[in-house]
N, C-alpha and C. Protein backbone atom coordinates (compact mmCIF):
# COMPACT_ATOMS: atom_id res chain seq x y z
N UNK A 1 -3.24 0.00 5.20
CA UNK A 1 -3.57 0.19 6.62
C UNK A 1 -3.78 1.66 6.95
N UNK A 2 -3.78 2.35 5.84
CA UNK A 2 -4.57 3.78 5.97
C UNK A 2 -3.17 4.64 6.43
N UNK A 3 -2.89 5.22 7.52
CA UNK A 3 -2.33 6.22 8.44
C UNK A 3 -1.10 4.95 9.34
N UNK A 4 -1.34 4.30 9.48
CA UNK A 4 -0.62 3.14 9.79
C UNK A 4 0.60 2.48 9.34
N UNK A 5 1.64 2.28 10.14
CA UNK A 5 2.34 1.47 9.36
C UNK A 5 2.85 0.00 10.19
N UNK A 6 3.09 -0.90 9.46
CA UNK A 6 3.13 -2.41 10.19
C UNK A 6 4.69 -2.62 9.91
N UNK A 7 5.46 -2.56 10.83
CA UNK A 7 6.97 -3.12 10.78
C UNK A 7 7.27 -4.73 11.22
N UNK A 8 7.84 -5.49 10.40
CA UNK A 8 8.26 -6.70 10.66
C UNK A 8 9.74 -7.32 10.49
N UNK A 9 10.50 -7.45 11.70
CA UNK A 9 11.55 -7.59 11.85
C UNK A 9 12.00 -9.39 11.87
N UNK A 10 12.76 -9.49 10.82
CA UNK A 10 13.77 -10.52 10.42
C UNK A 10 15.02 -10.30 10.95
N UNK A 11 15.17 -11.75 11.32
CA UNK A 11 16.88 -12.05 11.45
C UNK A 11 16.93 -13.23 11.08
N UNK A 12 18.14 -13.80 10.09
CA UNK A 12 19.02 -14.63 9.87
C UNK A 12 19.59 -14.99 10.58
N UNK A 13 19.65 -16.47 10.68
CA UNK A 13 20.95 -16.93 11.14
C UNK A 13 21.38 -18.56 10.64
N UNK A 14 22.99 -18.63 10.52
CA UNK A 14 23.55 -20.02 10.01
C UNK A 14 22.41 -20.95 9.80
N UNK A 15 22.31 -21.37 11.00
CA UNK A 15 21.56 -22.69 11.28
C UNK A 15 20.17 -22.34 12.20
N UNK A 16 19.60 -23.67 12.44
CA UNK A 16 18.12 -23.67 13.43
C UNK A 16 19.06 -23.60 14.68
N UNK A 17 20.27 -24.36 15.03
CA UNK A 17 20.78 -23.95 16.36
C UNK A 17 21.29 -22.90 16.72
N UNK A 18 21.73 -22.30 16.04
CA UNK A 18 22.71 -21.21 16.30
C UNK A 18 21.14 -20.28 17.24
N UNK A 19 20.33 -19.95 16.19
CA UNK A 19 19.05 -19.00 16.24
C UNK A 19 18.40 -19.40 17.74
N UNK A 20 18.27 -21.27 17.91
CA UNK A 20 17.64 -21.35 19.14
C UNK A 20 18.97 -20.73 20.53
N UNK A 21 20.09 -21.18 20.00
CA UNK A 21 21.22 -20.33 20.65
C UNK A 21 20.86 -18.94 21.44
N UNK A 22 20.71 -17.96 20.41
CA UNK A 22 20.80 -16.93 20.48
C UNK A 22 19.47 -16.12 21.32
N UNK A 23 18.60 -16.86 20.91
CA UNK A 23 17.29 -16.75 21.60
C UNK A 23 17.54 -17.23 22.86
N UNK A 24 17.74 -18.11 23.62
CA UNK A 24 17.95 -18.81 24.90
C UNK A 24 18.83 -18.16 25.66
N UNK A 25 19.96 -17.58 24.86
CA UNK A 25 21.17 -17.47 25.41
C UNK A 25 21.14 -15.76 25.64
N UNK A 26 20.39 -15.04 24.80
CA UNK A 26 20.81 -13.46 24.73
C UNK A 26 18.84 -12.72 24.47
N UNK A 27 17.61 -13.59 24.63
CA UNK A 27 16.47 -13.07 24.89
C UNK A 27 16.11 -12.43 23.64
N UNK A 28 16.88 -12.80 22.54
CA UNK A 28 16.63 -12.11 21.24
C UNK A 28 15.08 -11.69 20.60
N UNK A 29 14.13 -12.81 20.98
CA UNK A 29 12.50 -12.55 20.63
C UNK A 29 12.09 -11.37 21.55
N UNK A 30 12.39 -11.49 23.04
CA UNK A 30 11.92 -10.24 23.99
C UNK A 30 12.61 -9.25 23.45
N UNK A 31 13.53 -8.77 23.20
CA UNK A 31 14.57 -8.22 23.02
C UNK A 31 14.15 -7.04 21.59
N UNK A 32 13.82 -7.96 20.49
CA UNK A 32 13.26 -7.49 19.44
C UNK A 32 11.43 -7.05 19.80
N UNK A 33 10.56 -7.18 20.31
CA UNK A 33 9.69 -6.91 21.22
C UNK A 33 10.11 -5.77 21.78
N UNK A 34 10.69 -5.42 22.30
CA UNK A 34 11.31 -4.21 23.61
C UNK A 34 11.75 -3.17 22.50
N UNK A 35 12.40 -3.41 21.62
CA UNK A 35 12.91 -2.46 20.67
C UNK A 35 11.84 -2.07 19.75
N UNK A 36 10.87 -2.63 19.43
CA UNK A 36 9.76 -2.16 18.86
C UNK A 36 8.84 -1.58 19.49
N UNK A 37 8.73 -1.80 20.54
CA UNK A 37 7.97 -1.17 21.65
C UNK A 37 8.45 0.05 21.58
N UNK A 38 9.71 0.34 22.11
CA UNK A 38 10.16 1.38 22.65
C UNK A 38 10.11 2.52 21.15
N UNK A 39 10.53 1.98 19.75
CA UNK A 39 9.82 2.82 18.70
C UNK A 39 8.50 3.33 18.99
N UNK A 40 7.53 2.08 19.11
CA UNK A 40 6.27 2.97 18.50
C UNK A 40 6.20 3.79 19.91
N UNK A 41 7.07 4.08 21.03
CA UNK A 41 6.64 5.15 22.13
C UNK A 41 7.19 6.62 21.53
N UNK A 42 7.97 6.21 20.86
CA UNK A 42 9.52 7.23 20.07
C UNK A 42 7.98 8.43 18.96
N UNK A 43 7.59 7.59 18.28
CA UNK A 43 6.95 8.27 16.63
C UNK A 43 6.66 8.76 17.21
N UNK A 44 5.50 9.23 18.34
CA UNK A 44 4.28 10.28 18.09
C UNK A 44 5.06 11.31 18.74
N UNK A 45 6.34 11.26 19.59
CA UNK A 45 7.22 12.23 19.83
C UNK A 45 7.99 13.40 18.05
N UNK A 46 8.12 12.43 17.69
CA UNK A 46 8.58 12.68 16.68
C UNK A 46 7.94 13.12 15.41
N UNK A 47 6.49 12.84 15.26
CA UNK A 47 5.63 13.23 14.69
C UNK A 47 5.02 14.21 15.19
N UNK A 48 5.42 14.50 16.46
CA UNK A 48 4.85 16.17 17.33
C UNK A 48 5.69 17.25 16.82
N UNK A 49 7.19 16.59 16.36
CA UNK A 49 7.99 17.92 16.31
C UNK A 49 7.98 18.36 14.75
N UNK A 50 7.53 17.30 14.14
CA UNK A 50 7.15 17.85 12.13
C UNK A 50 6.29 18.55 12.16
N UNK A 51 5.38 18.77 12.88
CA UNK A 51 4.03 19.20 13.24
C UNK A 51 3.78 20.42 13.89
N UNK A 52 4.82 21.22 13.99
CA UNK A 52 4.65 22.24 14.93
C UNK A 52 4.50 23.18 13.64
N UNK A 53 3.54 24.57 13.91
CA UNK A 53 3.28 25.20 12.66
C UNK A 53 3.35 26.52 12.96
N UNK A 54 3.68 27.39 11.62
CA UNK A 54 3.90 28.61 11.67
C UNK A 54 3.20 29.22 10.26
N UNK A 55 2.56 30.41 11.09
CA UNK A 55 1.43 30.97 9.55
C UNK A 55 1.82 32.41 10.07
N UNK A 56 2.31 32.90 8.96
CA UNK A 56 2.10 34.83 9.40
C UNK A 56 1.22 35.17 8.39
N UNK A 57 0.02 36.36 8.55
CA UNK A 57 -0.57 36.50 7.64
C UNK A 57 -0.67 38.47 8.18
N UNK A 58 -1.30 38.89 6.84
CA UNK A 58 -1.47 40.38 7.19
C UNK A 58 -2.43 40.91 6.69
N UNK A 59 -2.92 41.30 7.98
CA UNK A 59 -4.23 42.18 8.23
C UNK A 59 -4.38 43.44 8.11
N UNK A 60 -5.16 43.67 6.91
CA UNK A 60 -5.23 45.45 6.49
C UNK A 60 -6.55 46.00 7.50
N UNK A 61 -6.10 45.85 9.04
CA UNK A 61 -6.67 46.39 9.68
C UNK A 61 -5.55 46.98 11.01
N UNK A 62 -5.95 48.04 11.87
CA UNK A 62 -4.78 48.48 12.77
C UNK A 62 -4.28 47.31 14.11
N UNK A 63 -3.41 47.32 14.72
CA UNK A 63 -3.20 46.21 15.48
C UNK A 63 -4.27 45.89 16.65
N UNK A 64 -4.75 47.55 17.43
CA UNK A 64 -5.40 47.29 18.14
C UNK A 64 -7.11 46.64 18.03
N UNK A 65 -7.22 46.60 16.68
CA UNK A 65 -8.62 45.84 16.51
C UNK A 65 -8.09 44.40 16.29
N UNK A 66 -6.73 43.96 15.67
CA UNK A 66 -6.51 42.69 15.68
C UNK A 66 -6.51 42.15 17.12
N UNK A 67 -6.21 42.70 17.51
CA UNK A 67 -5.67 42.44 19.05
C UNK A 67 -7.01 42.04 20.02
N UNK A 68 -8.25 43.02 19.37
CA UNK A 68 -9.05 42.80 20.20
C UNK A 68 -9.99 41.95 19.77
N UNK A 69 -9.73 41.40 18.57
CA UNK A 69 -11.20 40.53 17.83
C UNK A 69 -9.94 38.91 18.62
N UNK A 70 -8.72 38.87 18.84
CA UNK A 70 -8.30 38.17 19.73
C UNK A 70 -8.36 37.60 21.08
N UNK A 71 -9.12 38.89 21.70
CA UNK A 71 -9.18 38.80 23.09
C UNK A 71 -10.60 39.20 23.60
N UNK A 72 -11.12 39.57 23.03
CA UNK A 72 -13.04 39.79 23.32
C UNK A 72 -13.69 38.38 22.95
N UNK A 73 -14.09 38.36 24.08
CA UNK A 73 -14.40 36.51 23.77
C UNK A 73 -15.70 36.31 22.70
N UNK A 74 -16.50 37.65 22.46
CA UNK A 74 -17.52 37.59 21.49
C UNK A 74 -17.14 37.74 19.87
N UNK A 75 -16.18 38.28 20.06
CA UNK A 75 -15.35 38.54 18.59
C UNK A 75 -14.87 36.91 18.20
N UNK A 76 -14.23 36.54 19.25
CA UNK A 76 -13.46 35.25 19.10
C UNK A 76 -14.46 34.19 18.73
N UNK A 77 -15.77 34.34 19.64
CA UNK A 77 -16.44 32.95 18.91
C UNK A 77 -17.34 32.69 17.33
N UNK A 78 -17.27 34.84 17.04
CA UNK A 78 -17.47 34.48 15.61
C UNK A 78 -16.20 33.86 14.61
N UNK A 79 -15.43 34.08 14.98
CA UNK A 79 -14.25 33.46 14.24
C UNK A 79 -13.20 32.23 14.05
N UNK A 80 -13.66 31.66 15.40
CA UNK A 80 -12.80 30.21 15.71
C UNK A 80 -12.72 29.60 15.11
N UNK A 81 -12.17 28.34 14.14
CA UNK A 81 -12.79 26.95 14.05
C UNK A 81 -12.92 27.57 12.75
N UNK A 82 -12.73 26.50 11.82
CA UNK A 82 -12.61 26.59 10.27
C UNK A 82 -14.38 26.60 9.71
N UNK A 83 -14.23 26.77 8.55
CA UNK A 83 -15.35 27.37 7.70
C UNK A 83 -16.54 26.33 7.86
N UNK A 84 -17.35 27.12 8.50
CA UNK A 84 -19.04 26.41 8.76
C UNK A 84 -18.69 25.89 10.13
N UNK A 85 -17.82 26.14 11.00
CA UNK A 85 -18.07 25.62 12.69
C UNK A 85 -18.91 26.86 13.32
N UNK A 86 -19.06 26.64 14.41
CA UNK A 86 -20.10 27.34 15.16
C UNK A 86 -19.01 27.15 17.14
N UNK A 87 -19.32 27.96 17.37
CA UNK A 87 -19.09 27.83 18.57
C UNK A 87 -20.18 28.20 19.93
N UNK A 88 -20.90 27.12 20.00
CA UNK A 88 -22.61 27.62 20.95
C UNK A 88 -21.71 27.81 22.43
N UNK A 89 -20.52 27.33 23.04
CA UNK A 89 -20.28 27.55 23.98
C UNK A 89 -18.56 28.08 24.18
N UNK A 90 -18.28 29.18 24.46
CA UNK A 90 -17.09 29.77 24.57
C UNK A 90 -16.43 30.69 26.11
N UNK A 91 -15.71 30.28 26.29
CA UNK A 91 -15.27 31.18 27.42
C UNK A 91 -13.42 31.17 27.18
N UNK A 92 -13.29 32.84 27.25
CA UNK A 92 -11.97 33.19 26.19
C UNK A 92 -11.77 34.37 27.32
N UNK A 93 -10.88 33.60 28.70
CA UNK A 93 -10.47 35.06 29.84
C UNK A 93 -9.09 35.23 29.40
N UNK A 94 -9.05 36.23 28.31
CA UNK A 94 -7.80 36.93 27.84
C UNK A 94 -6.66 36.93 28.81
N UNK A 95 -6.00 36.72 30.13
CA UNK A 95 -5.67 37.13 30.75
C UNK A 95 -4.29 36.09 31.90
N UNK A 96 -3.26 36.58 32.17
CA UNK A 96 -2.41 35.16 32.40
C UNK A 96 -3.23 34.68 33.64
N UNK A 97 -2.93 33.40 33.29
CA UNK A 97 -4.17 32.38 34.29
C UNK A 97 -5.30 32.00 33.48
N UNK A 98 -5.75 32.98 33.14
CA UNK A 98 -7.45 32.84 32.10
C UNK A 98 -7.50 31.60 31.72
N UNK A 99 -8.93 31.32 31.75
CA UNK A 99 -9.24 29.72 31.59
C UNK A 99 -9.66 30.54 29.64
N UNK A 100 -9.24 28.88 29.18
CA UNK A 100 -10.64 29.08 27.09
C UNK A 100 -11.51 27.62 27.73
N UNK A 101 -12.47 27.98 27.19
CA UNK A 101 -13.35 26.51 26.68
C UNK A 101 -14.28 26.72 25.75
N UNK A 102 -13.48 26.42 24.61
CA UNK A 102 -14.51 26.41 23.42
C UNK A 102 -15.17 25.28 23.08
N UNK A 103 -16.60 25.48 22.51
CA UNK A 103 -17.32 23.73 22.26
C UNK A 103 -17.53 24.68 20.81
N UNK A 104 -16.40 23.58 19.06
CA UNK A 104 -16.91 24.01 18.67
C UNK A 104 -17.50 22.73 18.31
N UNK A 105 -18.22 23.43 17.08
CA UNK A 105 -19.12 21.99 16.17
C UNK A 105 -19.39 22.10 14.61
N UNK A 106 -18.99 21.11 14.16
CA UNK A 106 -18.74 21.47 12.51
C UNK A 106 -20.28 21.38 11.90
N UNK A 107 -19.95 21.62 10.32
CA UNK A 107 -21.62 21.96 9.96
C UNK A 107 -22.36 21.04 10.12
N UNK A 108 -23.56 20.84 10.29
CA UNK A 108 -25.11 19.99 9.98
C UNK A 108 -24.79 19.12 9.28
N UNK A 109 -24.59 17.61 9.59
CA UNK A 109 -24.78 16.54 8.42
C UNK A 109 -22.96 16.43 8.41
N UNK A 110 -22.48 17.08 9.04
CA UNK A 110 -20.60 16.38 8.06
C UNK A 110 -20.47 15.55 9.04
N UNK A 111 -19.49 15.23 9.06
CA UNK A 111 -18.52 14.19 10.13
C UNK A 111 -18.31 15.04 11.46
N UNK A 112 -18.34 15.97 11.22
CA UNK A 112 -18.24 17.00 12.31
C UNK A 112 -19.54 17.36 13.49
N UNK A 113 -20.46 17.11 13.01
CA UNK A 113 -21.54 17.48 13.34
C UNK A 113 -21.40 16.85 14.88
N UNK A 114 -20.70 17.54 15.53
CA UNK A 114 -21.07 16.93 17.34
C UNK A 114 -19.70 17.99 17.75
N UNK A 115 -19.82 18.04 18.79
CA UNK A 115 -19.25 19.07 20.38
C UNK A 115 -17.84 18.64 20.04
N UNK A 116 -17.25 19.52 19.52
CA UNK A 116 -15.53 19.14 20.07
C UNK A 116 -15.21 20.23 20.85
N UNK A 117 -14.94 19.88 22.07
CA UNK A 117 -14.23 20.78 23.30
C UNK A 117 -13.29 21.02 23.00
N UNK A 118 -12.63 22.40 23.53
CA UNK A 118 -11.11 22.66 23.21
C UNK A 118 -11.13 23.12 24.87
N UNK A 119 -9.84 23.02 25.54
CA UNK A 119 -9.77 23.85 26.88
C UNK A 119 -8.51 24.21 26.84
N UNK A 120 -8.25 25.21 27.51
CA UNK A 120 -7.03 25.84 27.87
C UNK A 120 -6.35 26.80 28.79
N UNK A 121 -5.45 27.60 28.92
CA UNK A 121 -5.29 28.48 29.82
C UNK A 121 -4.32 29.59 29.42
N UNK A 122 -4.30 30.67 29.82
CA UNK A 122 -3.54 31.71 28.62
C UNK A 122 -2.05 31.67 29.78
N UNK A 123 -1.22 31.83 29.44
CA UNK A 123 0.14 32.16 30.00
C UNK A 123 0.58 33.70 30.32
N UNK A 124 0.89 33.87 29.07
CA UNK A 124 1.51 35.51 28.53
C UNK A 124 0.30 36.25 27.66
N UNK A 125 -0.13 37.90 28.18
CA UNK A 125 -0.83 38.02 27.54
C UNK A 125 -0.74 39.93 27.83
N UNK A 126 0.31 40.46 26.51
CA UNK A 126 1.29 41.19 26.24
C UNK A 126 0.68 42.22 25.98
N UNK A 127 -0.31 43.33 26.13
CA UNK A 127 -1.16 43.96 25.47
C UNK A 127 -0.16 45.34 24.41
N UNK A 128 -0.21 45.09 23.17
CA UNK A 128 -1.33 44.31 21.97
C UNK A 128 -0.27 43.87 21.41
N UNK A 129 1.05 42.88 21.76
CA UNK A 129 2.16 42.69 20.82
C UNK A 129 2.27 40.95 21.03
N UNK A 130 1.58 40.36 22.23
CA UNK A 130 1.67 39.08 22.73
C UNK A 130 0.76 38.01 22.98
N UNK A 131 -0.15 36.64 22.73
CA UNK A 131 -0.30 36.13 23.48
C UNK A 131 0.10 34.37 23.47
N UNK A 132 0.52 33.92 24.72
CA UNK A 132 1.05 32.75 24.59
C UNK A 132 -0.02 31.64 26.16
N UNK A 133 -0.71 30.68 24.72
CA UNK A 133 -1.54 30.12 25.71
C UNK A 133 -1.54 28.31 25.38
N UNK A 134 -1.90 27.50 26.13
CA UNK A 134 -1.94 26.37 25.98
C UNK A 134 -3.30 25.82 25.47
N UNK A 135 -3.26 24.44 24.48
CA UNK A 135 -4.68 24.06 24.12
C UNK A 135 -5.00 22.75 24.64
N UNK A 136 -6.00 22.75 24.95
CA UNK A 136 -5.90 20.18 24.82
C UNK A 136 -7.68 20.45 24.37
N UNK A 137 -7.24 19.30 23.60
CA UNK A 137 -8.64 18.78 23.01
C UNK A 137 -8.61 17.13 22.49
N UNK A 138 -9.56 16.64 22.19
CA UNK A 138 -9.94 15.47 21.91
C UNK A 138 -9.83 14.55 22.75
N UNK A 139 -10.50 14.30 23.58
CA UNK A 139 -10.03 13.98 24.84
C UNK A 139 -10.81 12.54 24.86
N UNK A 140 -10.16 11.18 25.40
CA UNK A 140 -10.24 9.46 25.25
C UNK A 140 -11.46 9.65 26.08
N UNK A 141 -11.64 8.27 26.43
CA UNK A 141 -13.29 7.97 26.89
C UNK A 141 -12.97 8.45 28.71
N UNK A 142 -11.72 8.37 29.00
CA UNK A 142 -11.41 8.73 30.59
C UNK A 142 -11.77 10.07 30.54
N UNK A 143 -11.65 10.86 29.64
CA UNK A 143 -11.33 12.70 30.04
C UNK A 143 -9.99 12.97 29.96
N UNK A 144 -9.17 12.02 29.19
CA UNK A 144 -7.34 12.78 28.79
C UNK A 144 -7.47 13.26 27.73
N UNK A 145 -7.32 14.30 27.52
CA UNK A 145 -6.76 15.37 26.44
C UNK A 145 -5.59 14.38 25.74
N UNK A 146 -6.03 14.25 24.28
CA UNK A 146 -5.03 13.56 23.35
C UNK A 146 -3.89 14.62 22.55
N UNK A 147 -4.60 15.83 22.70
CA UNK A 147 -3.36 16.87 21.56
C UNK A 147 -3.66 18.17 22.91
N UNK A 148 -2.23 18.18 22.82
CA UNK A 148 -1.64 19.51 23.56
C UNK A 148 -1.02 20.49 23.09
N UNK A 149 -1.10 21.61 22.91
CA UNK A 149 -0.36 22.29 21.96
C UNK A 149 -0.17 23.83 22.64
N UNK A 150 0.65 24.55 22.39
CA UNK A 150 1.17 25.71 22.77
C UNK A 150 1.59 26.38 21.56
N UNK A 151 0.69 27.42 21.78
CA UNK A 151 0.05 28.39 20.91
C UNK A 151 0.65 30.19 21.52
N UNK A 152 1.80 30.83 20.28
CA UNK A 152 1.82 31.80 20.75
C UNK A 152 2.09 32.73 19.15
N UNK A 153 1.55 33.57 19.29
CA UNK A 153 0.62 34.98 18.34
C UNK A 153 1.27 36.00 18.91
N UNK A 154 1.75 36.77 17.49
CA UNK A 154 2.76 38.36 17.84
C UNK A 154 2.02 38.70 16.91
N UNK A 155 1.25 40.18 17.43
CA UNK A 155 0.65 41.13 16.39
C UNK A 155 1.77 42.61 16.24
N UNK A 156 2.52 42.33 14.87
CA UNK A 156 3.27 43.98 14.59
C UNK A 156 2.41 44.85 13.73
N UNK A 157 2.37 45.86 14.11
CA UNK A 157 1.96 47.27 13.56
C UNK A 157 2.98 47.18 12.64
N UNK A 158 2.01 47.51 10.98
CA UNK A 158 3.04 47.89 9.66
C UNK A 158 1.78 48.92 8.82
N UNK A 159 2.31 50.43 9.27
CA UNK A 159 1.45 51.28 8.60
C UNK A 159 -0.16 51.58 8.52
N UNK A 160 -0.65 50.88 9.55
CA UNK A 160 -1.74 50.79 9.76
C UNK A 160 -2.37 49.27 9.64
N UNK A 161 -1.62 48.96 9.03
CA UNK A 161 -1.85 47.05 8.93
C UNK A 161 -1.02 46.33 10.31
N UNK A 162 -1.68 45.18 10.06
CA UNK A 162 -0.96 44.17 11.00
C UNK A 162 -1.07 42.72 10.68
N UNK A 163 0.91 42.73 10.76
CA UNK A 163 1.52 41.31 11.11
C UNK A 163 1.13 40.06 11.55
N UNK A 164 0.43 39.39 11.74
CA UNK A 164 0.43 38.23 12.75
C UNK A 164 0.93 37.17 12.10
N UNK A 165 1.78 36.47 13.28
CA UNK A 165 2.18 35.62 13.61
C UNK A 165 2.01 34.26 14.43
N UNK A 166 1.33 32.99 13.84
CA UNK A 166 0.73 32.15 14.10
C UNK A 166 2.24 31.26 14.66
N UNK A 167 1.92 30.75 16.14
CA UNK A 167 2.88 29.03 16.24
C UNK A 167 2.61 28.45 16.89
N UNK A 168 2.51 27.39 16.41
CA UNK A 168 1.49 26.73 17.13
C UNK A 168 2.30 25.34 17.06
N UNK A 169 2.52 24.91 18.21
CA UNK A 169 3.63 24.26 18.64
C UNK A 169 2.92 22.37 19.84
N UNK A 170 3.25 21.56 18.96
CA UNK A 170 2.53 20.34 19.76
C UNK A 170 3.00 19.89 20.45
N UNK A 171 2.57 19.87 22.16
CA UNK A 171 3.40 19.62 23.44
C UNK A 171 3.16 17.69 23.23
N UNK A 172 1.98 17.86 23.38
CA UNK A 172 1.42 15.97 23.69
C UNK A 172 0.41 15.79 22.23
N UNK A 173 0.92 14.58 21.69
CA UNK A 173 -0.10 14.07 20.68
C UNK A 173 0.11 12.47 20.63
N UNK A 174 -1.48 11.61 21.19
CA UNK A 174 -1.12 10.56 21.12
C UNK A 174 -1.62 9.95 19.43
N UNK A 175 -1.36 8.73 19.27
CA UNK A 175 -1.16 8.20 17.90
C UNK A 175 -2.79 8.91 17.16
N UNK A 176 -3.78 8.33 18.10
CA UNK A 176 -5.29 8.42 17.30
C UNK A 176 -5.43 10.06 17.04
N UNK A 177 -4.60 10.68 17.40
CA UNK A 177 -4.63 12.28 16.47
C UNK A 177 -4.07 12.76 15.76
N UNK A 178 -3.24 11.55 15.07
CA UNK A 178 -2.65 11.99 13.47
C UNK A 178 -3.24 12.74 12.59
N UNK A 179 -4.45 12.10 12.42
CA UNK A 179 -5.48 12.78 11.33
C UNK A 179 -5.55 14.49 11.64
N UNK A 180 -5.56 14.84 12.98
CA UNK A 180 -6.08 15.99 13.44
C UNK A 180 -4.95 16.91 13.35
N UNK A 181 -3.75 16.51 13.57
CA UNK A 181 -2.23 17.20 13.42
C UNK A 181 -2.30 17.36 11.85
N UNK A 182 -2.57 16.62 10.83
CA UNK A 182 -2.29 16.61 9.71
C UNK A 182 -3.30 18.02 8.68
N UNK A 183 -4.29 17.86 9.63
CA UNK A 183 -5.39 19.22 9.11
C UNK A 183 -5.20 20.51 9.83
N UNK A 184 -3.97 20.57 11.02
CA UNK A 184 -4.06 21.55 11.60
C UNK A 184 -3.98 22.64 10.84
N UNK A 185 -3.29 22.72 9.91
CA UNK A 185 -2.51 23.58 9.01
C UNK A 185 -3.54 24.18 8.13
N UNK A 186 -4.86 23.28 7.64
CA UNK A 186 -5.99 23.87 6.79
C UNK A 186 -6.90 24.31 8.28
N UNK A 187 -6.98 23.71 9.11
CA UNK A 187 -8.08 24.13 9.92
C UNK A 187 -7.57 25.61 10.43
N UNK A 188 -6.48 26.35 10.74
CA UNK A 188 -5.94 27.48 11.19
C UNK A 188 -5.81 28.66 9.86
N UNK A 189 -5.76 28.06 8.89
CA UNK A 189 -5.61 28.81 7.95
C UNK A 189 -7.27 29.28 7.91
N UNK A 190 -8.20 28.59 7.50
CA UNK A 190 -9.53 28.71 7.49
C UNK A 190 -10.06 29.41 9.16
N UNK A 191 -9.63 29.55 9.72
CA UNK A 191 -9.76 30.47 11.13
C UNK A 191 -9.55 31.78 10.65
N UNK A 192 -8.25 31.88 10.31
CA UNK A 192 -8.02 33.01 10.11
C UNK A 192 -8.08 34.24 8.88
N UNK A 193 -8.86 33.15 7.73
CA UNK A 193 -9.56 33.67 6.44
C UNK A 193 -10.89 33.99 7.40
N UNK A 194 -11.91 33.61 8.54
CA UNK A 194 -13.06 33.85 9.05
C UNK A 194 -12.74 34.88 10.59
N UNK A 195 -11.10 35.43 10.68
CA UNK A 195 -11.21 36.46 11.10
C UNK A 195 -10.87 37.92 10.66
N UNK A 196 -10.02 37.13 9.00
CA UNK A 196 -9.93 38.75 7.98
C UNK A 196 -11.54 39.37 7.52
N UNK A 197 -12.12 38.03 7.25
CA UNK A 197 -13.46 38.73 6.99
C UNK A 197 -13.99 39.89 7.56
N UNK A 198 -13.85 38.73 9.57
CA UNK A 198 -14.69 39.57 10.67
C UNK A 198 -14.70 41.29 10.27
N UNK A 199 -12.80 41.38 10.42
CA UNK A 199 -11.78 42.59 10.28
C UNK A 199 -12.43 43.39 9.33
N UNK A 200 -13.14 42.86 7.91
CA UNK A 200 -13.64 43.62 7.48
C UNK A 200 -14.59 44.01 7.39
């Protein structure tokens, strides 16, 4: 069943009466229903908090150019989005309040090949040691954002190099974005191999 898993709950009992007993008498079928329910509301909570990620990587460039290929929204849309995305539409207001809306789109011909929106709004935005901003993307046929995530980046000065510090932290993820939680980790890494490049 792929990504899926199918749970099926048994109970024993003595006899056929006891069982119709217990059912009649104590709602045991609803009961077991309600408790499975209330699991599958439980996982994707719980599959949000395995999922929260942390990447430090270091940039043999000074902080204040890290800082700014971060916050110049033209710098940012050469670099977003893992290897061969494109970003034709970006808006990146560095600034607390600041709206993002990135449309990126993966290469020609993959699975990717169509508009994934990202939107967001920056919180904290520390000049050049801080920024802490919110994401939602993938959003159902209504317009709900399926993955929420809170995203906050510390750039340290080390000798002319710089620190960063990736965390990227999942507020809301409903079930159909497993797949997407599970690649976060290659898709951010590959971001940020296409902003050491930029750097260089």
């Amino acid at each position: 069943m792929g990504r899926q898993t199918r749970v099926t709950l048994h109970q024993l009992f003595p006899t056929a009466a006891d069982r119709d007993r217990i059912i009649k008498t104590y709602g045991a079928i609803e009961g077991g229903k309600q408790t499975l329910a209330r699991l599958a509301d439980y996982l994707p909570s719980m599959a949000a908090k395995k999922a929260d990620l942390v990447i430090t990587r270091m940039f043999d460039a000074p902080r204040a150019l890290v800082w700014k290929a971060w916050t110049d929204p033209k710098q940012v849309a050469q670099w977003w989005g893992p290897r061969g995305f494109t970003n034709p539409l970006y808006e990146w207001d560095a600034r607390p309040g600041g709206a993002i809306l990135v449309h990126m789109r993966g290469p020609a011909g993959s699975a990717f090949d169509m508009v994934l929106p990202m939107k967001g709004v920056f919180h904290e935005v520390t000049v050049p040691e801080r920024l802490v901003f919110t994401s939602t993307a993938l959003e159902d046929a209504a317009g709900n954002p399926q993955l929420e995530m809170l995203n906050t980046i510390t750039f340290e000065e080390y000798n002319g190099k710089t620190k960063l510090t990736l965390h990227a932290k999942v507020v809301k993820a409903a079930p159909a974005v497993a797949g997407a939680i599970a690649g976060m980790e290659q898709g951010w890494t590959q971001s940020l191999e296409r902003l050491d490049a930029l750097l260089r």
